[in-house]
C-alpha atoms as a PDB file:
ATOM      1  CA  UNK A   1      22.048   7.304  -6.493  1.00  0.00           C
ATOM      2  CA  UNK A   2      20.486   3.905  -5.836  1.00  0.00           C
ATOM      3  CA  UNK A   3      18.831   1.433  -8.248  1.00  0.00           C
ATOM      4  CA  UNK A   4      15.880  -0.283  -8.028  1.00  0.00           C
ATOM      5  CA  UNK A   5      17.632  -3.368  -6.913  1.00  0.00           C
ATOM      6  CA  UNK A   6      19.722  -1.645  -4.383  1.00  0.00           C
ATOM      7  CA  UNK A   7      15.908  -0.942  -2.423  1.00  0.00           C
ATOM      8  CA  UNK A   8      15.695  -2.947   0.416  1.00  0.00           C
ATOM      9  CA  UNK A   9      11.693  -1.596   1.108  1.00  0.00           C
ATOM     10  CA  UNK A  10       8.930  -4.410  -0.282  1.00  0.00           C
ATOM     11  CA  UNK A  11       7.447  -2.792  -2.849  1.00  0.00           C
ATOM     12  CA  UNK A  12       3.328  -3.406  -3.269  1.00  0.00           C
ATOM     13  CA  UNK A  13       1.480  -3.023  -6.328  1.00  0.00           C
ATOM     14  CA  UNK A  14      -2.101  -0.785  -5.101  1.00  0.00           C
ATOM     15  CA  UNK A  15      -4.873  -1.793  -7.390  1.00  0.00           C
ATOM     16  CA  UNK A  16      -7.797  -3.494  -8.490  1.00  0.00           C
ATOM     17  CA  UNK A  17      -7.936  -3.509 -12.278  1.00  0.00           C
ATOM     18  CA  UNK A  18      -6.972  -7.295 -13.445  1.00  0.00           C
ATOM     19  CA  UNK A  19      -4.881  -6.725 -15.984  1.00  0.00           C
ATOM     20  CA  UNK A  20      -3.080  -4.062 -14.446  1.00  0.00           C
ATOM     21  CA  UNK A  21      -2.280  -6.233 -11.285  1.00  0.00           C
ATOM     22  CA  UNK A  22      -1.290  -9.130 -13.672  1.00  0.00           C
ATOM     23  CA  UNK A  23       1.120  -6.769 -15.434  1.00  0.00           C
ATOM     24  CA  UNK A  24       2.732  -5.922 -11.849  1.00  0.00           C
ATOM     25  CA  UNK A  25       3.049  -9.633 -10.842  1.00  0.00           C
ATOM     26  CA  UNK A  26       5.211 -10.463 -13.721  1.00  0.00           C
ATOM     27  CA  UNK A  27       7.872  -8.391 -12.277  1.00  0.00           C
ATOM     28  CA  UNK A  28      10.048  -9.809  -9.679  1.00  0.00           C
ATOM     29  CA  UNK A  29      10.419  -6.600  -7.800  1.00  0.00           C
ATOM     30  CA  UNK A  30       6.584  -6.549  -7.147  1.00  0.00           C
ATOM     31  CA  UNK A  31       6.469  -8.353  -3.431  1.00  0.00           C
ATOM     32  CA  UNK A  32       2.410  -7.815  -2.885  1.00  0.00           C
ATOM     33  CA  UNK A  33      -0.702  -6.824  -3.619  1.00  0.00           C
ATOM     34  CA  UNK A  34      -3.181  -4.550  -2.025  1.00  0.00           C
ATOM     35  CA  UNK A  35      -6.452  -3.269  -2.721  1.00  0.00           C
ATOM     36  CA  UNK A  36      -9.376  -1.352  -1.071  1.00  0.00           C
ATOM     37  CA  UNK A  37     -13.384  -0.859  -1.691  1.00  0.00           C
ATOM     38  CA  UNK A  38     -12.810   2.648  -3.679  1.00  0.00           C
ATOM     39  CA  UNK A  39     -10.432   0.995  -5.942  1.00  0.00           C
ATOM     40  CA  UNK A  40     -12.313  -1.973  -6.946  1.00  0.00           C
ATOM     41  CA  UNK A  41     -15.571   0.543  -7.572  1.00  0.00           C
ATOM     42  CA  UNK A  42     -13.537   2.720  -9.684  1.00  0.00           C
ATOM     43  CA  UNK A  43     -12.655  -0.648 -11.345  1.00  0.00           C
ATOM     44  CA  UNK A  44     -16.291  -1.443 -12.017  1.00  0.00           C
ATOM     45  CA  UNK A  45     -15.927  -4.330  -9.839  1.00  0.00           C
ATOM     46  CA  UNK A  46     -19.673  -6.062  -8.973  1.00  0.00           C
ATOM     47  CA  UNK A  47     -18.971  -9.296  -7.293  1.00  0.00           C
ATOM     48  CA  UNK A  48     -16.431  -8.501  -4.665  1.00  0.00           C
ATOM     49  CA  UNK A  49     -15.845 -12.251  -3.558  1.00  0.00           C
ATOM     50  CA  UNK A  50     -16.032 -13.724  -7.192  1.00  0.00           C
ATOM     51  CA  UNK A  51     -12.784 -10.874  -8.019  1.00  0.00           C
ATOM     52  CA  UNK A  52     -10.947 -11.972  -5.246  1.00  0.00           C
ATOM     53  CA  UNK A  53     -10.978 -15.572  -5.831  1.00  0.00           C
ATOM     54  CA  UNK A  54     -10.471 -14.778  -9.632  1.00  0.00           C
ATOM     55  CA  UNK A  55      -7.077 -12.835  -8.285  1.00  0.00           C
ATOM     56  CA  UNK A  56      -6.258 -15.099  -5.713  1.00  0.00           C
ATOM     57  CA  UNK A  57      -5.965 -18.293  -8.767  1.00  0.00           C
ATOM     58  CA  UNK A  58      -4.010 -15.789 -10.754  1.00  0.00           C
ATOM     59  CA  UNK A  59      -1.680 -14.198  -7.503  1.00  0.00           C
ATOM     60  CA  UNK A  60      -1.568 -17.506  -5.051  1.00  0.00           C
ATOM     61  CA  UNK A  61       2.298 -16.588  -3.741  1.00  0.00           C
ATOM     62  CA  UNK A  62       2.347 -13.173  -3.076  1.00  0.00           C
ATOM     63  CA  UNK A  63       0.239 -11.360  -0.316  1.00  0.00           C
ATOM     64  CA  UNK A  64      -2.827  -9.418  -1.281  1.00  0.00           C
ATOM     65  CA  UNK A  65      -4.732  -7.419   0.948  1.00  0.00           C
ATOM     66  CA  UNK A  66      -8.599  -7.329   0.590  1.00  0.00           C
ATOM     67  CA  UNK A  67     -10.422  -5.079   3.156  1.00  0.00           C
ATOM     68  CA  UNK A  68     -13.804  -5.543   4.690  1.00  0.00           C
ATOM     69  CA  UNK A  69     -16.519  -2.918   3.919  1.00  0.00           C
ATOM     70  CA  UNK A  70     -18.941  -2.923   6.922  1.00  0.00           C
ATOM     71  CA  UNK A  71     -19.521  -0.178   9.722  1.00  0.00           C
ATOM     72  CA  UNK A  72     -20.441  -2.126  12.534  1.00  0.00           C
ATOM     73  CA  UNK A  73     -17.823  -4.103  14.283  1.00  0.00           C
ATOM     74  CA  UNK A  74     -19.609  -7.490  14.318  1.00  0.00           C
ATOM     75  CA  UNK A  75     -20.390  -7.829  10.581  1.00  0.00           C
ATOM     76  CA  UNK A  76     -16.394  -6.635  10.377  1.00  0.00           C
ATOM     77  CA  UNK A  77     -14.772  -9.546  12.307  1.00  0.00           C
ATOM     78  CA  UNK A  78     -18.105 -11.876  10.329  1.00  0.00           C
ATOM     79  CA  UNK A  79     -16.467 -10.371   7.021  1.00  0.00           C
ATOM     80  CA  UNK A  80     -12.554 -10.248   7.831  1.00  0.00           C
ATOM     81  CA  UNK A  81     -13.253 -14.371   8.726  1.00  0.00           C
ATOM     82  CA  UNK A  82     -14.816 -15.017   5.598  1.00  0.00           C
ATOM     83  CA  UNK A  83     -12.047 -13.362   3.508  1.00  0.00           C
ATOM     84  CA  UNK A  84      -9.720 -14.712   5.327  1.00  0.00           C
ATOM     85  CA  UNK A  85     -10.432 -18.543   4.238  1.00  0.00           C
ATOM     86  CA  UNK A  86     -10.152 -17.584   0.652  1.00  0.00           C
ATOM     87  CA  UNK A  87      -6.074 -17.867   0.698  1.00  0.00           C
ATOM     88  CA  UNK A  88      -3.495 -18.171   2.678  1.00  0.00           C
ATOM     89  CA  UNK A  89      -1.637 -15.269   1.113  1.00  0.00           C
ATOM     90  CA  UNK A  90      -4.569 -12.563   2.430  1.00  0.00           C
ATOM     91  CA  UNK A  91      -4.391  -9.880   4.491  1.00  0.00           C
ATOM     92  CA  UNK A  92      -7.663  -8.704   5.744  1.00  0.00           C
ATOM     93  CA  UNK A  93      -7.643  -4.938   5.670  1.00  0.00           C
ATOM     94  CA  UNK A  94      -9.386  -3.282   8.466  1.00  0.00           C
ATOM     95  CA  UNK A  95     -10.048   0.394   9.040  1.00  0.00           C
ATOM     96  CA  UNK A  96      -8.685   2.225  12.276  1.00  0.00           C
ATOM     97  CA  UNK A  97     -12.231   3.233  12.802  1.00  0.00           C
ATOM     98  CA  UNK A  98     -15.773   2.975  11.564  1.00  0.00           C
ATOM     99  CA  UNK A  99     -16.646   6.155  10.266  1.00  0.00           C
ATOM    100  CA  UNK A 100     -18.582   7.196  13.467  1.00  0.00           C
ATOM    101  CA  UNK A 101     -14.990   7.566  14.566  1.00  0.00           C
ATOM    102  CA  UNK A 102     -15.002   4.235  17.078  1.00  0.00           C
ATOM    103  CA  UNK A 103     -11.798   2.224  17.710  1.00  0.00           C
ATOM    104  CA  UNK A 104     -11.292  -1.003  15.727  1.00  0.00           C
ATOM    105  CA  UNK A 105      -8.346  -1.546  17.678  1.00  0.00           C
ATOM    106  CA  UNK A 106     -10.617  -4.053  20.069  1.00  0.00           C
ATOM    107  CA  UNK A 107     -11.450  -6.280  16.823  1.00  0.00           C
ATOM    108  CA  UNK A 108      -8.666  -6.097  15.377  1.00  0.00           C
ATOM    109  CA  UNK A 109      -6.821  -7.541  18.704  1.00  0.00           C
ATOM    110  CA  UNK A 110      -9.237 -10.106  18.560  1.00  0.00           C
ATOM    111  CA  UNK A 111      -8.779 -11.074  15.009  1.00  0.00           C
ATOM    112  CA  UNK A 112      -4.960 -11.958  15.399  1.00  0.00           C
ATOM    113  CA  UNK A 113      -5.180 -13.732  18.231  1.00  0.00           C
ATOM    114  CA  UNK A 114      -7.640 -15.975  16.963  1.00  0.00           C
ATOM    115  CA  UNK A 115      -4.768 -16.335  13.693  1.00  0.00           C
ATOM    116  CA  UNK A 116      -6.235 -13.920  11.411  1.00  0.00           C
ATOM    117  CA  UNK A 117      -3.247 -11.803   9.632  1.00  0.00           C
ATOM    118  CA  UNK A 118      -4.354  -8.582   8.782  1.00  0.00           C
ATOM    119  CA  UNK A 119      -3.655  -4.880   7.709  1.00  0.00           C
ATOM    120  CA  UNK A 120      -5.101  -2.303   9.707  1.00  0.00           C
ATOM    121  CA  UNK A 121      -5.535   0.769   7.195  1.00  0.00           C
ATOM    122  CA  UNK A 122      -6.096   4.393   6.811  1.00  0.00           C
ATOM    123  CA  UNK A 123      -3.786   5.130   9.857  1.00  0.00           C
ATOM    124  CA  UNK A 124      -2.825   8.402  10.050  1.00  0.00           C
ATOM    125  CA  UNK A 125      -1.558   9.257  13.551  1.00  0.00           C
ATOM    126  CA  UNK A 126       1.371   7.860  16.029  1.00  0.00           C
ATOM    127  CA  UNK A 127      -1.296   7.397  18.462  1.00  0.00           C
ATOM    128  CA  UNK A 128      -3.355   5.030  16.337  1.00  0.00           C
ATOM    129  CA  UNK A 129       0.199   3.167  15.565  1.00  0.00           C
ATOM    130  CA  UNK A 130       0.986   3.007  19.061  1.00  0.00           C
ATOM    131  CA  UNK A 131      -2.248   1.543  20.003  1.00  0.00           C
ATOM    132  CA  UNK A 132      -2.294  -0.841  16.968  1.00  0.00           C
ATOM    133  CA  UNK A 133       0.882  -2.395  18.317  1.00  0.00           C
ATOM    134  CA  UNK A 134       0.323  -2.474  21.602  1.00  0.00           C
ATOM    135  CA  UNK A 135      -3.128  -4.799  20.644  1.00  0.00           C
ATOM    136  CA  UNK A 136      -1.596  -6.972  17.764  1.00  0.00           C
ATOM    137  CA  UNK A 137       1.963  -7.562  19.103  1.00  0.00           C
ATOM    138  CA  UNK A 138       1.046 -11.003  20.228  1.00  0.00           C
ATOM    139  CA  UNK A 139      -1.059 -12.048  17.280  1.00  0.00           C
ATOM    140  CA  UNK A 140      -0.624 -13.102  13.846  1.00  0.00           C
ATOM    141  CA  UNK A 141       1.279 -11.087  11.228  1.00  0.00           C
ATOM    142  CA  UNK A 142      -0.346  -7.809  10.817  1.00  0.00           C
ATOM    143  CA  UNK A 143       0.292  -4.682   8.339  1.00  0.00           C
ATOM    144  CA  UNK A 144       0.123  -1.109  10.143  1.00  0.00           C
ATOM    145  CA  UNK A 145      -0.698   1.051   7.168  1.00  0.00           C
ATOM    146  CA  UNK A 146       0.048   4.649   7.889  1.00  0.00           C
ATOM    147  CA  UNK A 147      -1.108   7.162   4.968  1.00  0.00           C
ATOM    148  CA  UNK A 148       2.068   8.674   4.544  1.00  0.00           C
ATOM    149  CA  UNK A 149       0.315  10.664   1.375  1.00  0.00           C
ATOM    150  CA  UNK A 150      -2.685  11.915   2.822  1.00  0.00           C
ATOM    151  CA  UNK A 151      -0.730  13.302   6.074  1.00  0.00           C
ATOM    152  CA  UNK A 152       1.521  15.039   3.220  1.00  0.00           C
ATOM    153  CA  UNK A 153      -1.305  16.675   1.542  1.00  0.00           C
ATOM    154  CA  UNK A 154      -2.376  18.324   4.749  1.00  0.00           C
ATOM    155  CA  UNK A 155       1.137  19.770   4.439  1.00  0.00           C
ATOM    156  CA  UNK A 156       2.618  17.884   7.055  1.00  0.00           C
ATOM    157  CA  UNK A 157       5.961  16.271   6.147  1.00  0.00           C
ATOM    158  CA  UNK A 158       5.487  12.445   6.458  1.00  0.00           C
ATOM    159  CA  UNK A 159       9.349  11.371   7.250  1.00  0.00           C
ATOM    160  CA  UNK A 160       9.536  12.203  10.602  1.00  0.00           C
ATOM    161  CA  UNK A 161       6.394  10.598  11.296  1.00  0.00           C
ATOM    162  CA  UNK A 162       7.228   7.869   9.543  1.00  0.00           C
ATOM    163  CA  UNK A 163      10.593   7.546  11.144  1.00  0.00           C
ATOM    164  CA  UNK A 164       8.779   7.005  14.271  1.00  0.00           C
ATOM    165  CA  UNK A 165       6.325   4.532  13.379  1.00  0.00           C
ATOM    166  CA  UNK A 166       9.634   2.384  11.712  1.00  0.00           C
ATOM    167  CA  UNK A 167      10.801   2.825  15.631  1.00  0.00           C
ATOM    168  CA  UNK A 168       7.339   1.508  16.869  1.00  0.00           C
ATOM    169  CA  UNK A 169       7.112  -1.154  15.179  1.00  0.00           C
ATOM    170  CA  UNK A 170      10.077  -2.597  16.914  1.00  0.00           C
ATOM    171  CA  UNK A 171       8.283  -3.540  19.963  1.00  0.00           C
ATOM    172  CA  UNK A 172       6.116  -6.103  17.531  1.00  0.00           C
ATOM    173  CA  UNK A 173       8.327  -8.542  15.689  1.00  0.00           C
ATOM    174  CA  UNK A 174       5.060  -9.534  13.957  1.00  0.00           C
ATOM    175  CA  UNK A 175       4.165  -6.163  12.569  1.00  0.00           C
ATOM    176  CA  UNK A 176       5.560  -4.650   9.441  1.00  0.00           C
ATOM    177  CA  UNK A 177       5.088  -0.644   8.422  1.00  0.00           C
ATOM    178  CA  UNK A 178       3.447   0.524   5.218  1.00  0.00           C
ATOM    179  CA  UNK A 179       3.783   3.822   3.413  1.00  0.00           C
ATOM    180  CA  UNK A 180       0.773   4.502   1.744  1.00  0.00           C
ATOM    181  CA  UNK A 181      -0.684   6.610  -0.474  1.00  0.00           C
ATOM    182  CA  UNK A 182       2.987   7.969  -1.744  1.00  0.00           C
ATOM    183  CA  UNK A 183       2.141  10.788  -4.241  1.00  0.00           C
ATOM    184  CA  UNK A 184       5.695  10.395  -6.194  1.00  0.00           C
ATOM    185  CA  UNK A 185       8.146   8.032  -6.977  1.00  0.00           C
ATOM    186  CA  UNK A 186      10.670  10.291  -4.400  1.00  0.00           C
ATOM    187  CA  UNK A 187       8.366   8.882  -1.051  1.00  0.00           C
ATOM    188  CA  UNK A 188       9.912   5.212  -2.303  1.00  0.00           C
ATOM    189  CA  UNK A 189      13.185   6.415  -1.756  1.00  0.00           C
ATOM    190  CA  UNK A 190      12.328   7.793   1.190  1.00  0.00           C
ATOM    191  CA  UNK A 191      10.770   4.915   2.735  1.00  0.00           C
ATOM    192  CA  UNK A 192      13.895   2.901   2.079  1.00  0.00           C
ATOM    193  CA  UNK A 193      15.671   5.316   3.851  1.00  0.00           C
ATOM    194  CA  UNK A 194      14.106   5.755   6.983  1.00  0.00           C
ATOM    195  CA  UNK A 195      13.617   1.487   6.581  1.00  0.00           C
ATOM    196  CA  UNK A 196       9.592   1.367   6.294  1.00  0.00           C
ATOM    197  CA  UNK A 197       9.262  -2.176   5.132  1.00  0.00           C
ATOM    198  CA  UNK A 198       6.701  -2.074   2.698  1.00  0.00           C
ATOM    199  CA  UNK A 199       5.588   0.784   0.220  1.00  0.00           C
ATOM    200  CA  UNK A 200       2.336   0.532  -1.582  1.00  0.00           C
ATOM    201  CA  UNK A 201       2.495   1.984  -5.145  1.00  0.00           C
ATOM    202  CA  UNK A 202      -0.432   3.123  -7.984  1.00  0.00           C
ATOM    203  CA  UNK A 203       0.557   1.552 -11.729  1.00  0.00           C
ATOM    204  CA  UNK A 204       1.099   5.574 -12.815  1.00  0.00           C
ATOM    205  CA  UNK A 205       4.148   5.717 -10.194  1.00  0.00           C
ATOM    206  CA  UNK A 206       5.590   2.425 -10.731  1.00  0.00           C
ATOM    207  CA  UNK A 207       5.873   3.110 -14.394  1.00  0.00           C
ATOM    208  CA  UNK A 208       8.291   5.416 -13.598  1.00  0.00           C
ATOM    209  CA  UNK A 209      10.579   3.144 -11.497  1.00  0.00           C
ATOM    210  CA  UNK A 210      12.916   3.126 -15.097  1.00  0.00           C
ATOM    211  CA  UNK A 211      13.811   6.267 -14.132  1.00  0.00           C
ATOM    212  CA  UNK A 212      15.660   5.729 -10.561  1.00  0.00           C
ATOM    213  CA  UNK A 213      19.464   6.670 -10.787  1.00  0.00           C
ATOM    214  CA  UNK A 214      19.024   8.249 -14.306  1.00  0.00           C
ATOM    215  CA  UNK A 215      21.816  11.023 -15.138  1.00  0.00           C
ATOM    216  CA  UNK A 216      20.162  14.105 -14.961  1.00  0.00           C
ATOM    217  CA  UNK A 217      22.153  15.657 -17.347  1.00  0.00           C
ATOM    218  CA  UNK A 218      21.038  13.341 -19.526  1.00  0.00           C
ATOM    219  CA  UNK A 219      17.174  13.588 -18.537  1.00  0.00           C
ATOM    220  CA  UNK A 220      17.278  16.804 -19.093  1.00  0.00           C
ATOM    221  CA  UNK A 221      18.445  16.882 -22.764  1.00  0.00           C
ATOM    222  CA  UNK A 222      15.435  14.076 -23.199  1.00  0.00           C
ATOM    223  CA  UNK A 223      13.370  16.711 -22.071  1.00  0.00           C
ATOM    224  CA  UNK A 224      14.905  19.745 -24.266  1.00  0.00           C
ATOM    225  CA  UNK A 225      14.228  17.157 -27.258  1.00  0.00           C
ATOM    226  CA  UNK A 226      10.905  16.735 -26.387  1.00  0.00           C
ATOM    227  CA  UNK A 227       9.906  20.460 -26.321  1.00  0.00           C
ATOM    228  CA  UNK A 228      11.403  20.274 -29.718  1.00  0.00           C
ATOM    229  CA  UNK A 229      10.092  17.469 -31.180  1.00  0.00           C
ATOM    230  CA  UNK A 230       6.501  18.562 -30.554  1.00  0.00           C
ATOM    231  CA  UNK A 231       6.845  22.149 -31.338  1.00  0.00           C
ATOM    232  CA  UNK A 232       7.595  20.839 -34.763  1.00  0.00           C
ATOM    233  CA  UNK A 233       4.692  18.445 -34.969  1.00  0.00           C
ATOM    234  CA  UNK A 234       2.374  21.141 -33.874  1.00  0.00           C
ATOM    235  CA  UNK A 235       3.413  23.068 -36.981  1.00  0.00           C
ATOM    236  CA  UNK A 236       3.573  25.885 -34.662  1.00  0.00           C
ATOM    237  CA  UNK A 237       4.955  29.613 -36.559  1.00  0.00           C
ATOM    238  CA  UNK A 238       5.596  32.925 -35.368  1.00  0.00           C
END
């Protein structure tokens, strides 16, 4: 069973509550940062470029991904530049599409070859990988950020897909594969395995990372005891 230090995937804390991400960076096995709109509203979040910078003093050596939050293409690349100049640790996060379904693939080809590292998000096919490679593989450094969760809620087993994209990727030295969205601490394991380079991981699953290459013999007399212990603080009686 391997350790946490045997992993040779980059694992990234996915947040955008301060203290939370703080608490992450203090461990050496966090490697990066991400973050999307949805996160930082659920965050109550109100000045997007005043949290950024605020991170950015705090995180200046690890990369952090910040994504733009326009529909039309233009006001995109005008946002991805701006965020771009706040660090030289950012990613710019881009979405595969708008939501009228439209290509970003175009801007996002643009983008790294005028320098701009990015991460192109909410992938979810091999055809959108395929294409994001084939536009960025003579740019700058980009993220291809396939939603290895949501394609498993749909009931689709991620791995092979996954496997794939890992294969890919190969073509473009410059690109590196996320898994994201894992919905356990297992997917972790199994991005390692298939060798995904990066794996983006919610505070609730990486507080579980203690538990990777526990006996389960002896996990599962924890769990017995627990059973116990509260029946007997409930004061439960038959």
């Amino acid at each position: 069973m391997k350790t946490v230090s045997d992993l040779k995937v980059a694992i990234f804390a996915d947040g955008a509550e301060k203290a939370g991400m703080l608490q992450m960076y203090a461990k050496p096995y966090i490697k990066g940062f991400t973050t999307n709109p949805t996160l930082m509203r659920k965050a109550g979040i109100r000045d997007y470029e005043r949290f950024a910078r605020d991170i950015l003093q705090e995180i200046p050596d690890r990369p952090i991904s910040f994504e733009v939050f326009a529909d039309d293409f233009s006001e995109m690349a005008r946002q991805a530049r701006k965020i771009a100049t706040w660090g030289k640790n950012i990613r710019v996060k881009i979405p595969i599409t708008n939501t009228r379904g439209e290509s970003s693939v175009p801007l996002c080809k643009r983008l790294t070859q005028d320098g701009i590292s990015l991460n192109v998000t909410a992938i979810l096919t091999l055809g959108q990988v395929r294409a994001v490679v084939d536009a960025v593989k003579e740019g700058a450094p980009t993220y291809v950020s396939v939603f290895a969760g949501r394609i498993a809620d749909t009931g689709v087993d991620p791995v092979p897909l996954m496997a794939t994209a890992v294969r890919c990727l190969a073509e473009a030295p410059n690109t590196e594969l996320i898994w994201a969205s894992p919905r356990e601490l297992l997917n972790i394991l199994q991005a390692d395995d298939i060798g995904c380079h990066i794996i983006t991981v919610t505070n609730d699953i990486l507080q579980k990372l203690f538990l990777v290459g526990r006996d389960l013999s002896d996990y599962s007399l924890d769990t017995v005891r627990m059973f116990y212990k509260d029946g007997l603080e409930a004061g439960f009686e038959l």
